[in-house]
C-alpha atoms as a PDB file:
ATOM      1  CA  UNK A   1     -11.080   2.590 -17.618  1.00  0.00           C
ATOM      2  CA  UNK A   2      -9.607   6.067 -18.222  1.00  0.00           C
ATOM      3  CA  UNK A   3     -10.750   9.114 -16.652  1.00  0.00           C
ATOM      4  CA  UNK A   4     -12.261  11.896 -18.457  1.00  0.00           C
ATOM      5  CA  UNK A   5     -11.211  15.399 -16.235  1.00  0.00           C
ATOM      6  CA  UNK A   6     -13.705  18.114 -18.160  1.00  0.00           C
ATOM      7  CA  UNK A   7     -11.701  20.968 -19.686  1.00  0.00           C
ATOM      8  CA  UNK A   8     -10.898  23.140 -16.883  1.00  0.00           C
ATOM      9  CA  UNK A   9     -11.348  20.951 -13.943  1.00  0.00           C
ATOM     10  CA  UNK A  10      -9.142  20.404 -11.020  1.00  0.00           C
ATOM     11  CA  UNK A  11      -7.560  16.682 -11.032  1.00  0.00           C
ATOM     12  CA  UNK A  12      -7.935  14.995  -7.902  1.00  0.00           C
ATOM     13  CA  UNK A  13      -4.911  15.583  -5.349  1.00  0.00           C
ATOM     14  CA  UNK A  14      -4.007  12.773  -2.721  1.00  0.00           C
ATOM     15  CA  UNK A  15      -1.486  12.545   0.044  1.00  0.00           C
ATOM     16  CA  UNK A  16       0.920   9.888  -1.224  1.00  0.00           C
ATOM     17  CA  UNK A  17       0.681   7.011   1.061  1.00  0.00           C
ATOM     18  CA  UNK A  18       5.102   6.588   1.316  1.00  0.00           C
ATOM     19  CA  UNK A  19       5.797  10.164   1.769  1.00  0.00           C
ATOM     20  CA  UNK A  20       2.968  12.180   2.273  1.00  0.00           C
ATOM     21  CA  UNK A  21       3.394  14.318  -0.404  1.00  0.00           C
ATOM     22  CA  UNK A  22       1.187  15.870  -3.378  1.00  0.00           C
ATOM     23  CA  UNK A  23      -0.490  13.263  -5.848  1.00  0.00           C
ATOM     24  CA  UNK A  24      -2.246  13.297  -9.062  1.00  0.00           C
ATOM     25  CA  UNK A  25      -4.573  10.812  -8.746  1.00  0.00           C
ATOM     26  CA  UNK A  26      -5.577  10.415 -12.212  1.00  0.00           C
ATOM     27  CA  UNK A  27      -4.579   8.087 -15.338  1.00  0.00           C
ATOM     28  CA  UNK A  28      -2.020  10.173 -16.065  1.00  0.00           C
ATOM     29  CA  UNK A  29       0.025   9.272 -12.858  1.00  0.00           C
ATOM     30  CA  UNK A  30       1.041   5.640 -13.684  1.00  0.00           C
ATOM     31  CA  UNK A  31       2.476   5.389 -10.138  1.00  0.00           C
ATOM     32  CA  UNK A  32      -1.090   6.570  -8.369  1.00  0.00           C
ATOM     33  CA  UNK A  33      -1.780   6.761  -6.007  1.00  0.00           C
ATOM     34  CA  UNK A  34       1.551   7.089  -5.126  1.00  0.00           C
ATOM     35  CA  UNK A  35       3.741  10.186  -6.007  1.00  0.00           C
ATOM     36  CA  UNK A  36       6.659   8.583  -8.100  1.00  0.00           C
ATOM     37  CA  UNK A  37       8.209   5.580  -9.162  1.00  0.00           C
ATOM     38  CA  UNK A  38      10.560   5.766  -5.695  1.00  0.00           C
ATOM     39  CA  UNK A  39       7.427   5.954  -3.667  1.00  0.00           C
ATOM     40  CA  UNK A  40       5.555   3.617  -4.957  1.00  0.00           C
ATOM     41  CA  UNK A  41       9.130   0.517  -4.719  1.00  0.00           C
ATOM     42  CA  UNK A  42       9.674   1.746  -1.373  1.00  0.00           C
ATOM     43  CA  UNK A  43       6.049   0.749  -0.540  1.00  0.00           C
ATOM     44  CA  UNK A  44       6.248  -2.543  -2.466  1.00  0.00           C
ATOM     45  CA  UNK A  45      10.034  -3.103  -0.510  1.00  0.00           C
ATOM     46  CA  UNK A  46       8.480  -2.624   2.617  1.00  0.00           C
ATOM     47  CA  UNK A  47       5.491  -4.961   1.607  1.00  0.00           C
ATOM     48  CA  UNK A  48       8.231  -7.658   0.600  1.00  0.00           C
ATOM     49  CA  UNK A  49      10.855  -7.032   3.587  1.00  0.00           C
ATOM     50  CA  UNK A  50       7.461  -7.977   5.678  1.00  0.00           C
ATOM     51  CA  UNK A  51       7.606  -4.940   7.243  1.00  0.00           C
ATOM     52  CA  UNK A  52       3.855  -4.578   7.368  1.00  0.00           C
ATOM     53  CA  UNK A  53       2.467  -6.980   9.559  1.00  0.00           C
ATOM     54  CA  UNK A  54      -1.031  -7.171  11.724  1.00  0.00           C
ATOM     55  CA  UNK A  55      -0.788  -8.253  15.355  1.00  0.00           C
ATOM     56  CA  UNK A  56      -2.211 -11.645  16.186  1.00  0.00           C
ATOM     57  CA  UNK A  57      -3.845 -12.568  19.769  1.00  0.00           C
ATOM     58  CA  UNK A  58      -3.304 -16.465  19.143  1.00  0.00           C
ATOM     59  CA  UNK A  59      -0.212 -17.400  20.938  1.00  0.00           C
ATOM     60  CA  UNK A  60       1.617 -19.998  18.443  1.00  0.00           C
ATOM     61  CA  UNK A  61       0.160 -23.177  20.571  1.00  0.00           C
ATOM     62  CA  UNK A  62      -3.356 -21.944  19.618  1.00  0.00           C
ATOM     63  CA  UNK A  63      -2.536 -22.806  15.565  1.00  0.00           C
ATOM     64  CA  UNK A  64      -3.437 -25.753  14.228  1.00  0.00           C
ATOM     65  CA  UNK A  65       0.347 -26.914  13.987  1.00  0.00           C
ATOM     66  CA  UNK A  66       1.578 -25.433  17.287  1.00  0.00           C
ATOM     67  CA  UNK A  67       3.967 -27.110  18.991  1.00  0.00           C
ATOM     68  CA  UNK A  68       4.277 -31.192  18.344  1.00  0.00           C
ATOM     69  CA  UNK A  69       4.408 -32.355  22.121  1.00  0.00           C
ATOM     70  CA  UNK A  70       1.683 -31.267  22.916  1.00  0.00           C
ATOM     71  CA  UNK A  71      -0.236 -32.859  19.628  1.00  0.00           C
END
């Protein structure tokens, strides 16, 4: 799946989601849609570390293995 940019046409420009920054999204940016290599490792760091997490309303007794007394 490459992209074809016509001869004299704009690439597509995206804010890089780590920095904020300038991006080329197109093939030719192996790290897209992230700026650079650094970007795109601090992203996947922060992914690992866990640091992206979404809020859950179940307290812990809720799950289906909560707390064994009360099983």
């Amino acid at each position: 799946m490459s992209e074809k940019i016509p001869p004299g046409a704009k690439p597509r420009v995206v804010p890089c989601p780590a920095c904020g920054g300038d991006s080329i999204y197109a093939s030719s940016n192996p790290f897209r849609p992230f700026c650079s290599e650094r970007c795109k490792n601090l992203d996947l760091g922060a992914g690992a570390s866990e640091s992206f997490r979404v809020a859950s309303e179940a307290s812990p007794d809720d799950q289906p293995f909560g707390d064994a007394k009360l099983q």
